[in-house]
N, C-alpha and C. Protein backbone atom coordinates (compact mmCIF):
# COMPACT_ATOMS: atom_id res chain seq x y z
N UNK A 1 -27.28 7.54 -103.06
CA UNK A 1 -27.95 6.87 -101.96
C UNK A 1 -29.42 6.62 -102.25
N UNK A 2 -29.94 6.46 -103.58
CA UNK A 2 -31.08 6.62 -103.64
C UNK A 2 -31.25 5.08 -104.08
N UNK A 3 -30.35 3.84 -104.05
CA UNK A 3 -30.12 2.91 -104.24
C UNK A 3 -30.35 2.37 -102.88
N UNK A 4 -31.16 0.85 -102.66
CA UNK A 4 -31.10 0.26 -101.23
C UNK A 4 -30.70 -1.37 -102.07
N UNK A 5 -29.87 -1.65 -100.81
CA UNK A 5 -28.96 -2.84 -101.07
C UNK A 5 -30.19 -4.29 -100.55
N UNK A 6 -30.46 -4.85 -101.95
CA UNK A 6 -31.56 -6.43 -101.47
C UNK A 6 -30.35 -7.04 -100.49
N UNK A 7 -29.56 -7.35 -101.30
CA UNK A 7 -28.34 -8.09 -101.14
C UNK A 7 -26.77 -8.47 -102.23
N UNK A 8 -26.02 -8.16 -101.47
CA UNK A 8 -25.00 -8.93 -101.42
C UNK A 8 -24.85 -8.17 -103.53
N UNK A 9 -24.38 -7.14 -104.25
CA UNK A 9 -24.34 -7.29 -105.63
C UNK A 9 -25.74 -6.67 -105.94
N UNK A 10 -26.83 -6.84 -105.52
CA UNK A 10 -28.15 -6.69 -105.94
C UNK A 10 -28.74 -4.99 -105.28
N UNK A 11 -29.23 -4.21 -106.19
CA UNK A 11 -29.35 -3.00 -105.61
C UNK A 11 -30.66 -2.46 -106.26
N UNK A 12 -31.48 -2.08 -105.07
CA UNK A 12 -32.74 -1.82 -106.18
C UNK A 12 -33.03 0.16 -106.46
N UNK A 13 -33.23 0.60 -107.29
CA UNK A 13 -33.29 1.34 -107.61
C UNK A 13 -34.44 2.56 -106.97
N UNK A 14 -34.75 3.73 -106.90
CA UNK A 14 -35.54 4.60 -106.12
C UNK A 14 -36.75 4.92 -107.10
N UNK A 15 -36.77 4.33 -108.14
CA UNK A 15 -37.41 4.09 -109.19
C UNK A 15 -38.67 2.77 -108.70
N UNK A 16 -37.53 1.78 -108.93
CA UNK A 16 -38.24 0.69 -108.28
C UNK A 16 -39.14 0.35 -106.77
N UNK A 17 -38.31 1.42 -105.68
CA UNK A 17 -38.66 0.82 -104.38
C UNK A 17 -39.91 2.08 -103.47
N UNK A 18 -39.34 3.54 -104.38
CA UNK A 18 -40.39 4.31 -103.54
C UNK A 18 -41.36 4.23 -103.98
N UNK A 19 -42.56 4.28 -105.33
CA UNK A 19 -43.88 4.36 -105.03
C UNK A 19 -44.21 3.18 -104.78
N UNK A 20 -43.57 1.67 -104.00
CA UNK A 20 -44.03 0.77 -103.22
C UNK A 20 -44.38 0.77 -101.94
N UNK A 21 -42.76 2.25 -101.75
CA UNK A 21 -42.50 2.45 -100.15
C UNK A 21 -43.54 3.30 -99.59
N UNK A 22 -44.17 4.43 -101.06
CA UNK A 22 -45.16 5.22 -100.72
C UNK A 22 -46.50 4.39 -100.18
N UNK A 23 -47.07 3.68 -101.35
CA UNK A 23 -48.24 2.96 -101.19
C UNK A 23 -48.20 2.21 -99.77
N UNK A 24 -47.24 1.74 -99.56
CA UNK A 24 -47.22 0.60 -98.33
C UNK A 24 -47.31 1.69 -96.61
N UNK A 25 -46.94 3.06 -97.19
CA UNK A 25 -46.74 4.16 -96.30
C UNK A 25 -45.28 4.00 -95.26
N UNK A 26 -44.68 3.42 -95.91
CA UNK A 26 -43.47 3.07 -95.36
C UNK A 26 -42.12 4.07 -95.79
N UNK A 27 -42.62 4.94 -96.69
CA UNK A 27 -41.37 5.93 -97.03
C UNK A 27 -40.87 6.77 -95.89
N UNK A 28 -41.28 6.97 -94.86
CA UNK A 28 -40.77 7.80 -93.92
C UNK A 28 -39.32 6.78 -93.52
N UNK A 29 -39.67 5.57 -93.23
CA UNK A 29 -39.12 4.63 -92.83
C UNK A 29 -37.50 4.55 -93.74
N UNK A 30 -37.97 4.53 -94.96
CA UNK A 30 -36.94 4.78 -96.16
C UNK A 30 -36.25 6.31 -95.73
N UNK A 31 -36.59 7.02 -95.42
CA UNK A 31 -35.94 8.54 -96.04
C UNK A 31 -35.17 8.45 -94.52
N UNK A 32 -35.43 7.90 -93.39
CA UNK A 32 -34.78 7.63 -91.96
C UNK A 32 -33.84 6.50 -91.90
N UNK A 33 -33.79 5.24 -92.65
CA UNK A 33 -32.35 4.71 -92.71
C UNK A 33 -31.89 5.43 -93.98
N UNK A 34 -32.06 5.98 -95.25
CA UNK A 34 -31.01 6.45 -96.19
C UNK A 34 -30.23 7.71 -95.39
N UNK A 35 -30.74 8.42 -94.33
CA UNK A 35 -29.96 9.47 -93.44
C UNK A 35 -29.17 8.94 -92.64
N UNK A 36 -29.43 7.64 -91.98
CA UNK A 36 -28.59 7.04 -91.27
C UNK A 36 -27.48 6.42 -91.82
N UNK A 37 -28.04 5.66 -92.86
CA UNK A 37 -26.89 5.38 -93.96
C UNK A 37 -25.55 6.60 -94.61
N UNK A 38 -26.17 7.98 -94.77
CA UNK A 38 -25.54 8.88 -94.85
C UNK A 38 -24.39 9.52 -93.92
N UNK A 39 -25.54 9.53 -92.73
CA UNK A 39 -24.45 10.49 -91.73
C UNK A 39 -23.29 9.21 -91.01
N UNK A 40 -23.84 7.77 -91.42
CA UNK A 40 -22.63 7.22 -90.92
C UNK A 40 -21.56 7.44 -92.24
N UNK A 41 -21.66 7.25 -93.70
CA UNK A 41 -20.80 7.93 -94.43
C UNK A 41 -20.15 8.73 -94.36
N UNK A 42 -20.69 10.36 -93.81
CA UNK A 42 -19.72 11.18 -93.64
C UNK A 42 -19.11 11.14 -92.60
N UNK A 43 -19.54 10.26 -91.10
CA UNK A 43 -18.62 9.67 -90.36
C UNK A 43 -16.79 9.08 -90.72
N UNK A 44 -17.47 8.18 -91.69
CA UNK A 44 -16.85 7.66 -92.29
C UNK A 44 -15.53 8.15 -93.22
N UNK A 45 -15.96 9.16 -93.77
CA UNK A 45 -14.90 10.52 -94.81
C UNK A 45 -14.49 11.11 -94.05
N UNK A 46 -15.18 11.47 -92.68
CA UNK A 46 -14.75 11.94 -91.79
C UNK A 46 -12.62 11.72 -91.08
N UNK A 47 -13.22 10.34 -90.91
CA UNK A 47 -11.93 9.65 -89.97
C UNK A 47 -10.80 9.47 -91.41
N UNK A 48 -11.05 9.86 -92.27
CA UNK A 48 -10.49 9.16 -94.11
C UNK A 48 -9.92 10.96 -94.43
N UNK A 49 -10.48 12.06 -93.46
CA UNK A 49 -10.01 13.45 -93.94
C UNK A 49 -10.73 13.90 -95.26
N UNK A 50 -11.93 13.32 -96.03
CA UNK A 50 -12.60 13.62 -97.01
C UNK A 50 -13.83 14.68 -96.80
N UNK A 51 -14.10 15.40 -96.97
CA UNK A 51 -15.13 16.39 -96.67
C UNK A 51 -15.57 16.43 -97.93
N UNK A 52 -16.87 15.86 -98.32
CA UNK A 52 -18.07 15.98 -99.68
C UNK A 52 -19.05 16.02 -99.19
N UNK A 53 -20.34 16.32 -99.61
CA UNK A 53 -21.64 16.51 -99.22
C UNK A 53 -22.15 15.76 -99.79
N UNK A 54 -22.96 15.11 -99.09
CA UNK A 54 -24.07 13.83 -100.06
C UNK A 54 -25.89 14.72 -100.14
N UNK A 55 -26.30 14.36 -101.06
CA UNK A 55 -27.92 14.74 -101.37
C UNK A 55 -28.71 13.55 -101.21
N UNK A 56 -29.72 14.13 -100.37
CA UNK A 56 -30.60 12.98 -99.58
C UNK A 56 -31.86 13.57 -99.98
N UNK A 57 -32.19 12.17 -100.96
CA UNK A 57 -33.96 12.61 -101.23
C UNK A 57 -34.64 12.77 -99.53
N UNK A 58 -35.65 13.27 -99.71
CA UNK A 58 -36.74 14.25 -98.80
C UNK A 58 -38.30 13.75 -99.51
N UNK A 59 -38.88 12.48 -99.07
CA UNK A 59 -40.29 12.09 -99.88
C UNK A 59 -41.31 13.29 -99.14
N UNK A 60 -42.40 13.73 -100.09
CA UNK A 60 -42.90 14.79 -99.95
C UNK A 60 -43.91 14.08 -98.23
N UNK A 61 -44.17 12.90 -98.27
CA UNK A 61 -44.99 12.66 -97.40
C UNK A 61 -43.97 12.87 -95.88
N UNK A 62 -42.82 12.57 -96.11
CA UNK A 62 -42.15 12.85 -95.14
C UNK A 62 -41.98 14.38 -94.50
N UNK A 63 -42.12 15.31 -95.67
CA UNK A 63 -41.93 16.67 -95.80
C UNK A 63 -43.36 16.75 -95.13
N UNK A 64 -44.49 16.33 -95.11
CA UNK A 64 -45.92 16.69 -94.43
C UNK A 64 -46.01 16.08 -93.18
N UNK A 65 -44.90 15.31 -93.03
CA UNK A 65 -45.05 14.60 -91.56
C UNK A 65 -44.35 15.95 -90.76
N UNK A 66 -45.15 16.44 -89.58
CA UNK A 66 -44.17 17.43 -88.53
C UNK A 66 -43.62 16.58 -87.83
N UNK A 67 -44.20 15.73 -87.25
CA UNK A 67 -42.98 14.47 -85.95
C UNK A 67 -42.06 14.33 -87.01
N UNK A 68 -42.05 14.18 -88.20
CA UNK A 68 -40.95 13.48 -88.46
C UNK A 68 -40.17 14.52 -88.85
N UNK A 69 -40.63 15.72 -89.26
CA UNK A 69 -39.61 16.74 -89.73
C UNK A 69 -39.21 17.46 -88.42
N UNK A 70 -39.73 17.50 -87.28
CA UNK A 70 -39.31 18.03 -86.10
C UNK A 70 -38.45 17.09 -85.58
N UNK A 71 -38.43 16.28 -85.56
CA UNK A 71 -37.26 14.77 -84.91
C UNK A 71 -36.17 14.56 -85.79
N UNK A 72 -36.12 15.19 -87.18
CA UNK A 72 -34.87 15.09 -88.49
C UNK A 72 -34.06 16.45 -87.82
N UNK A 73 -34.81 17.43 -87.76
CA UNK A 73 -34.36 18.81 -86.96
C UNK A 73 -33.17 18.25 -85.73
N UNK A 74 -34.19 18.12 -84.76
CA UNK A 74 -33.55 17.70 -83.56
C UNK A 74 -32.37 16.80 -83.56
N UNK A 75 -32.34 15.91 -84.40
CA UNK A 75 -31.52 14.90 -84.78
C UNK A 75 -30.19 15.12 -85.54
N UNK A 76 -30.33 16.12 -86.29
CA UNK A 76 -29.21 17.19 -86.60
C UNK A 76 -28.84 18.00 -85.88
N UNK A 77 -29.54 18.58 -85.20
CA UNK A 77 -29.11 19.57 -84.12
C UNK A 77 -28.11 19.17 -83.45
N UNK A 78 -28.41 17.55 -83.03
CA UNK A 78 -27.56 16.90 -82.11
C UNK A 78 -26.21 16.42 -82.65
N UNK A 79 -26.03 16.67 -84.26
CA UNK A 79 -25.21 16.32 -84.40
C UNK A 79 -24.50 17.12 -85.98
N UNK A 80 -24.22 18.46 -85.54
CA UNK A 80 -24.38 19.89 -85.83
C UNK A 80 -22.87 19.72 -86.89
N UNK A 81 -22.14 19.10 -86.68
CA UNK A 81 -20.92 18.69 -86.92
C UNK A 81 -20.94 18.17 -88.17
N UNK A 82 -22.24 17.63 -88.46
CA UNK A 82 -22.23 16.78 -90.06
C UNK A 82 -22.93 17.44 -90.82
N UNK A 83 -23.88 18.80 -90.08
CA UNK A 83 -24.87 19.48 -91.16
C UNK A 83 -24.76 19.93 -92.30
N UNK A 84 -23.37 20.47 -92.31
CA UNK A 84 -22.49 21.00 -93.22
C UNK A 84 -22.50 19.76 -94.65
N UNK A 85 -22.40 19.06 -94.58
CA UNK A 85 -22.66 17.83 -95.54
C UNK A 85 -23.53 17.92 -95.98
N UNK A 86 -24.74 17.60 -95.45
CA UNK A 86 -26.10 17.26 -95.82
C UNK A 86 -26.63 18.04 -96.82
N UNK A 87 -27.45 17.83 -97.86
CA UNK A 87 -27.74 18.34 -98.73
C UNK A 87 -29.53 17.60 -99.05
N UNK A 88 -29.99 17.87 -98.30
CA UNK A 88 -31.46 17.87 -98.33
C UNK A 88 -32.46 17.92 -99.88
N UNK A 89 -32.60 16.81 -100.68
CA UNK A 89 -33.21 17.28 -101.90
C UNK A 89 -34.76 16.86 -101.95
N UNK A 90 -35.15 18.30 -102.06
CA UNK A 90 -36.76 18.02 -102.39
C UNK A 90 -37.52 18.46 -103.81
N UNK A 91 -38.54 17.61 -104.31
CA UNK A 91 -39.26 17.52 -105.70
C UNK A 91 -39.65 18.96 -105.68
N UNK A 92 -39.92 19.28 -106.70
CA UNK A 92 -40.32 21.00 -107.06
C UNK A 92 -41.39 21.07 -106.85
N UNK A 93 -42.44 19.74 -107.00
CA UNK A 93 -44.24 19.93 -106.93
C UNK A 93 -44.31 19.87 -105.58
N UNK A 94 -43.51 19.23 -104.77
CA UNK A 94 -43.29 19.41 -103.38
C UNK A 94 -43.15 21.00 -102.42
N UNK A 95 -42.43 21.60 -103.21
CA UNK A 95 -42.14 22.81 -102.28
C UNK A 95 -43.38 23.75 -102.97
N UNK A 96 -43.70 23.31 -104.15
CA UNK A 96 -44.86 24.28 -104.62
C UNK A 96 -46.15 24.52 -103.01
N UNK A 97 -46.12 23.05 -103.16
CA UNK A 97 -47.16 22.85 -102.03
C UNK A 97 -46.70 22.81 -100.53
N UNK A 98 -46.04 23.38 -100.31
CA UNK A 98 -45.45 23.51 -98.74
C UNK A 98 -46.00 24.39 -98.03
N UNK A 99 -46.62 24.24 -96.79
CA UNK A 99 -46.85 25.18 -95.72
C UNK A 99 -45.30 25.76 -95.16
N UNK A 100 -46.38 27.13 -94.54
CA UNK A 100 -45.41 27.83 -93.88
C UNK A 100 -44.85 27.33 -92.44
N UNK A 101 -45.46 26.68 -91.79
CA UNK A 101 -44.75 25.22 -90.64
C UNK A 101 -44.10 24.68 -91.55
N UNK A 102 -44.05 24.37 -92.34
CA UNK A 102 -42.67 23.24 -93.15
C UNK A 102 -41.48 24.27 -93.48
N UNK A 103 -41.64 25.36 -93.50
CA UNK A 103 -40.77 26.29 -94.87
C UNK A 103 -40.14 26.47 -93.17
N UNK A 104 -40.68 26.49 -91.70
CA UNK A 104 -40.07 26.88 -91.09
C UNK A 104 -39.32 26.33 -90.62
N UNK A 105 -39.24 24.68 -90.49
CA UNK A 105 -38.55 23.34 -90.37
C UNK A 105 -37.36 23.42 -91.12
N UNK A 106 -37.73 24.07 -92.40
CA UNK A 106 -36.60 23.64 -93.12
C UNK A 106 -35.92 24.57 -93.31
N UNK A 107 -36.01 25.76 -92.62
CA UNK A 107 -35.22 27.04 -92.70
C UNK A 107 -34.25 26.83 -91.20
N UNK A 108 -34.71 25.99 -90.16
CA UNK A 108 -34.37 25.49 -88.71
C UNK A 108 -32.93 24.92 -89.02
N UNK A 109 -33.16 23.96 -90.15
CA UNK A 109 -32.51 23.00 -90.72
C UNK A 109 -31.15 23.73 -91.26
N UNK A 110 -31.58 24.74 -92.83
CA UNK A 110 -31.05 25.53 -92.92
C UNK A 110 -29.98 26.78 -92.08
N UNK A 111 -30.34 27.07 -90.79
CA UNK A 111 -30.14 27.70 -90.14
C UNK A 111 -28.70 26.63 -89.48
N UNK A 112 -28.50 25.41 -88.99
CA UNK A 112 -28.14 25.13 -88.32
C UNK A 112 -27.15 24.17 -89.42
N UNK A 113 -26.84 24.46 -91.02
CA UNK A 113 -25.99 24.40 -91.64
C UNK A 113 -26.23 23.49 -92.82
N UNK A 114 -27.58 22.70 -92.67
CA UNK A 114 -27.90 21.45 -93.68
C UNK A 114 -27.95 22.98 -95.45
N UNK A 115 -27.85 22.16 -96.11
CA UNK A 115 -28.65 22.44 -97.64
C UNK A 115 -29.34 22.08 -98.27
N UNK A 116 -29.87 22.31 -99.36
CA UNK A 116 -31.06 21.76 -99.72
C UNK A 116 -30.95 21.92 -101.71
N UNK A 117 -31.44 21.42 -102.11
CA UNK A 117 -31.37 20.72 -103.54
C UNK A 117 -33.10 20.87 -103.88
N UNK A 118 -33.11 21.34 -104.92
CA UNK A 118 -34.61 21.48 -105.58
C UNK A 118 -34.53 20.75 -107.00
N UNK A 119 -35.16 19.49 -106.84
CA UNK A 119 -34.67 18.80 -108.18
C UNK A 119 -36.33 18.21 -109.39
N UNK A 120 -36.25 18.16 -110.23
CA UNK A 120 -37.17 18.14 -111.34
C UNK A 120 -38.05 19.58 -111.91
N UNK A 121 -37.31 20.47 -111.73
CA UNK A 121 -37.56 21.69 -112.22
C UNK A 121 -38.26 21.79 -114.03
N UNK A 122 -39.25 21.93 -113.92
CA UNK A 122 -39.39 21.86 -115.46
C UNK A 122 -39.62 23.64 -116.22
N UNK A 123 -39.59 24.45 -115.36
CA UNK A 123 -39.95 25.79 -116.26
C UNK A 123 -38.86 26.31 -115.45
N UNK A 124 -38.94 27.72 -115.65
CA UNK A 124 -37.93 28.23 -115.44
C UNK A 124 -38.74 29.65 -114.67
N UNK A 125 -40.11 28.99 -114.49
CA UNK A 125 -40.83 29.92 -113.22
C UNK A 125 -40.90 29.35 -112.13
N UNK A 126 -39.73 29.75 -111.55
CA UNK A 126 -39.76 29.67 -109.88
C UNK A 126 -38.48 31.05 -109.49
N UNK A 127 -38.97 31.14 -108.14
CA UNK A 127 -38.22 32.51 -107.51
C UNK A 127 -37.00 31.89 -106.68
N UNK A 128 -36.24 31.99 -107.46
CA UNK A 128 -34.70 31.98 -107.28
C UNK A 128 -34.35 32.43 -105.77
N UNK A 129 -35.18 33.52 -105.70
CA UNK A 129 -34.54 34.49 -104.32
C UNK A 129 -34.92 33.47 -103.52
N UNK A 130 -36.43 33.20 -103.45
CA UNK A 130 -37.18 32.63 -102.40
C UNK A 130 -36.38 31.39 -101.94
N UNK A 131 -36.11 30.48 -102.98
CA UNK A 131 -35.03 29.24 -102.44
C UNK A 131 -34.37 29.91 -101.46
N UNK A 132 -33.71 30.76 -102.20
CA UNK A 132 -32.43 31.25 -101.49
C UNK A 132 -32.06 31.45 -100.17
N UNK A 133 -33.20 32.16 -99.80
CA UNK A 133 -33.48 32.61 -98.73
C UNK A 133 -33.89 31.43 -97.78
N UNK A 134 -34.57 30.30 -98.32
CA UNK A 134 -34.84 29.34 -97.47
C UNK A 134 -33.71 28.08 -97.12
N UNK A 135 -32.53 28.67 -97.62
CA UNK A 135 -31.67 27.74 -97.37
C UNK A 135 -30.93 26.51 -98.53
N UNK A 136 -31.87 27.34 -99.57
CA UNK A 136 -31.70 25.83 -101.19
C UNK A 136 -30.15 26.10 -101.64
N UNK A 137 -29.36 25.74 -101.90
CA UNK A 137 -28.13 26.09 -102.96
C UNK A 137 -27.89 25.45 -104.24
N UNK A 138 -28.63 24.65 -104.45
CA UNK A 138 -28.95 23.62 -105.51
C UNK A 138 -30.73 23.58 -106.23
N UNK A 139 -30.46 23.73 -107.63
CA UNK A 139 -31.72 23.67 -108.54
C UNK A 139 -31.20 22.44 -110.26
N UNK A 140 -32.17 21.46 -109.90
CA UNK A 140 -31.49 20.78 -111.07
C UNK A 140 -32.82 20.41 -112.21
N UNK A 141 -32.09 20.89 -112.98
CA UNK A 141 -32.66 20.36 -114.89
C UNK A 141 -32.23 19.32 -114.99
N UNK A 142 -33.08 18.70 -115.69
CA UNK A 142 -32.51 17.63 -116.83
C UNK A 142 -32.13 18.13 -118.10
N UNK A 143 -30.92 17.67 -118.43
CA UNK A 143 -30.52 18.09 -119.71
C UNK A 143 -31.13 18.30 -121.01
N UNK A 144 -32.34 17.30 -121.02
CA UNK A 144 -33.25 17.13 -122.31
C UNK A 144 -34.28 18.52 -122.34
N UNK A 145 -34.78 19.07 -120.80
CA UNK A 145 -35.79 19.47 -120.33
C UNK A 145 -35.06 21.10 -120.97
N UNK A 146 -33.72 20.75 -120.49
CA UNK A 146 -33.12 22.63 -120.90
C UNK A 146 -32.78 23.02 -122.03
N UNK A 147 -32.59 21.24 -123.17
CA UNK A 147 -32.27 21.75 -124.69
C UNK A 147 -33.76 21.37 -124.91
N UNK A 148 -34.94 21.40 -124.35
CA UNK A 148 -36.13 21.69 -124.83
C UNK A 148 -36.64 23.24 -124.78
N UNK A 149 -36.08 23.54 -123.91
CA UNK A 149 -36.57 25.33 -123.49
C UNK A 149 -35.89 25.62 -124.39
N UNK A 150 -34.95 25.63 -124.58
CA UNK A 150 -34.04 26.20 -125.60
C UNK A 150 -34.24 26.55 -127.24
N UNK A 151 -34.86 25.41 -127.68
CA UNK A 151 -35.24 24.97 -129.14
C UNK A 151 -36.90 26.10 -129.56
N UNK A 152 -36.89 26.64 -128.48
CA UNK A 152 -38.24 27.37 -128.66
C UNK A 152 -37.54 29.07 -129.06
N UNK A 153 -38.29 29.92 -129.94
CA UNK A 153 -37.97 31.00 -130.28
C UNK A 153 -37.14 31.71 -129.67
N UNK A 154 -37.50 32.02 -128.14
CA UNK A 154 -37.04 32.87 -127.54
C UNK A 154 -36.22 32.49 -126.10
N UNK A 155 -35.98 30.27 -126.28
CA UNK A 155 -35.56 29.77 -125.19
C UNK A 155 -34.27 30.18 -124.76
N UNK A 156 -33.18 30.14 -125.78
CA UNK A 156 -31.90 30.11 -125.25
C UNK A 156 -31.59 31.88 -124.26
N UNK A 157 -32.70 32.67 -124.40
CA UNK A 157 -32.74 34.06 -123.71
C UNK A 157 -33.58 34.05 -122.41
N UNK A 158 -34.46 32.98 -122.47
CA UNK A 158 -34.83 32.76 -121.09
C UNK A 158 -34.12 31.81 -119.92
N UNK A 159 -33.60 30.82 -120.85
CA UNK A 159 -32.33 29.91 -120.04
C UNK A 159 -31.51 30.68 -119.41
N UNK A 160 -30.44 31.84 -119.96
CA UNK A 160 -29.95 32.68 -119.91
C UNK A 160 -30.21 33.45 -118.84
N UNK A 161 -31.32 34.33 -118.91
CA UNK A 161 -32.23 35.29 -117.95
C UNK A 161 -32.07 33.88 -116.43
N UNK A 162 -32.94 33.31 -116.94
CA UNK A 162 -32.46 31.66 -115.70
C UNK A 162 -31.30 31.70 -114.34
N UNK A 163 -30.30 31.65 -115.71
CA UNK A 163 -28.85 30.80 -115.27
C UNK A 163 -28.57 32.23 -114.73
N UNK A 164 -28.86 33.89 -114.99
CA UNK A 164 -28.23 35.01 -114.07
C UNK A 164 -29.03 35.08 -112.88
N UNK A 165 -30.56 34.75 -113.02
CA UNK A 165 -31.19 35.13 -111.47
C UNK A 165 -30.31 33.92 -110.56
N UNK A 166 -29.91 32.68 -111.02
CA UNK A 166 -29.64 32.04 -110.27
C UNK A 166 -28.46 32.29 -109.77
N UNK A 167 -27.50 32.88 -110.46
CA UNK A 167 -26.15 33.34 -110.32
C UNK A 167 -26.35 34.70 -109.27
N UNK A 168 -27.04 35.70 -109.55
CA UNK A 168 -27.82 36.61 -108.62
C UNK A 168 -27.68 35.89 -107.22
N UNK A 169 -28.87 34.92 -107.24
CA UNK A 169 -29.08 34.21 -105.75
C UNK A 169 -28.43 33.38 -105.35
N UNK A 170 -27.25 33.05 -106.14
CA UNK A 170 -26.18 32.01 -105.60
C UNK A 170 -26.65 30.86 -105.32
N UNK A 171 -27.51 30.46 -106.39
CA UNK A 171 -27.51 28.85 -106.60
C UNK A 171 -26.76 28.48 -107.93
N UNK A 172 -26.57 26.89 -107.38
CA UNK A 172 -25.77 26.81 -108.39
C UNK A 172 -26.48 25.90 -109.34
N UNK A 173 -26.92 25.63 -110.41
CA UNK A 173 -27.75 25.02 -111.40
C UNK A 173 -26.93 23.43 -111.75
N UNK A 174 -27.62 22.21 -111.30
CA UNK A 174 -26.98 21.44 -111.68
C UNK A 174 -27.66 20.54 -113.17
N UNK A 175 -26.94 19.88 -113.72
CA UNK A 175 -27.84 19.63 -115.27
C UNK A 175 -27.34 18.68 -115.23
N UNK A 176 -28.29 17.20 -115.05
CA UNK A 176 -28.87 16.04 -114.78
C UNK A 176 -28.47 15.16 -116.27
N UNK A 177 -28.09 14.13 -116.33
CA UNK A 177 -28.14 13.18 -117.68
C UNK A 177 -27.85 14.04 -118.59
C-alpha cells in the first residue's frame, strides 16, 4: 500500500510521492487515505473469509501530529474489529525520537489490538524488550545491511546474539530484498 494509483495502470511509488507529500505538508493527508484504503481491504477479506494483516507506513510528521494520532486512536477504537490486522510501520530514526505522549498513543493503539513494524533498522542497538512492550511485533533489515554486519569479525555472533533477544521478546525479524 505504499503505492498510490495516478491512474488507470499507472502507480506511483512511496519513493516518488512522500518527500513531495512531506514538503507540500500534505503527508498526514497521505497516511489517512492509505488507512482508509486499508481498512476498506480488510473489509473486503473480510466478506472473502481471508484474515491477513496489512503494514501501513506511519510518516514521522504524522507520528508528531497529536490530533492526528489521537483521531487514528479513536478511529480504531471505533472500529476494534479490524485492529487485529493493522500493522502500524514506523522508521527507526522515528521512534528514536519519540516522546512519551506518542509512546502513549501508540501503546492505546497497541492495547486495543493494532501492531506495529519497526522498519530500516541499521545496527543491531536497539532494545528488543522496549518494542516489545510497546506493542511492536515486527523489526526489519535489509538483507544487504545484515550480510554487511555479518562480513565484520565478530558479525555473524552479534546477528545471532540479535536474532535470540528478538526471539526472547517475540519479535519476529523480517529481512527485506
Amino acid at each position: 500500500f505504499a503505492r498510490i494509483r495516478a491512474r488507470s495502470g499507472i502507480y506511483l511509488t512511496a519513493e516518488n510521492y512522500r518527500p513531495l507529500a512531506e514538503k507540500e505538508t500534505l503527508i498526514e493527508n497521505v497516511d489517512h487515505l492509505l488507512l482508509l484504503h486499508v481498512l476498506d481491504t480488510i473489509r473486503g477479506d473480510a466478506r472473502r473469509n481471508i484474515e491477513i494483516g496489512y503494514f501501513l507506513n506511519i510518516s514521522s510528521r504524522s507520528l508528531r501530529d497529536k490530533n492526528y494520532m489521537t483521531d487514528l486512536l479513536e478511529f480504531v477504537r471505533t472500529r476494534r474489529e479490524l485492529s487485529s490486522r493493522l500493522v502500524f510501520e514506523l522508521q527507526h530514526n522515528d521512534i528514536k525520537n519519540l516522546t512519551s505522549d506518542c509512546f502513549k498513543l501508540i501503546d492505546g493503539l497497541a492495547h486495543i489490538g493494532c501492531k506495529f513494524s519497526v522498519d530500516n533498522i541499521d545496527s543491531s542497538d536497539f532494545n528488543a524488550d522496549t518494542l516489545a512492550e510497546h506493542g511492536f511485533s515486527f523489526v526489519k533489515f535489509s538483507a544487504s545491511r545484515l550480510m554487511e554486519m555479518c562480513s565484520s569479525s565478530h558479525g555473524e555472533m552479534e546477528v545471532a546474539r540479535m536474532k535470540s533477544q528478538l526471539d526472547k521478546s517475540r519479535l519476529t525479524l523480517i529481512v527485506e530484498k
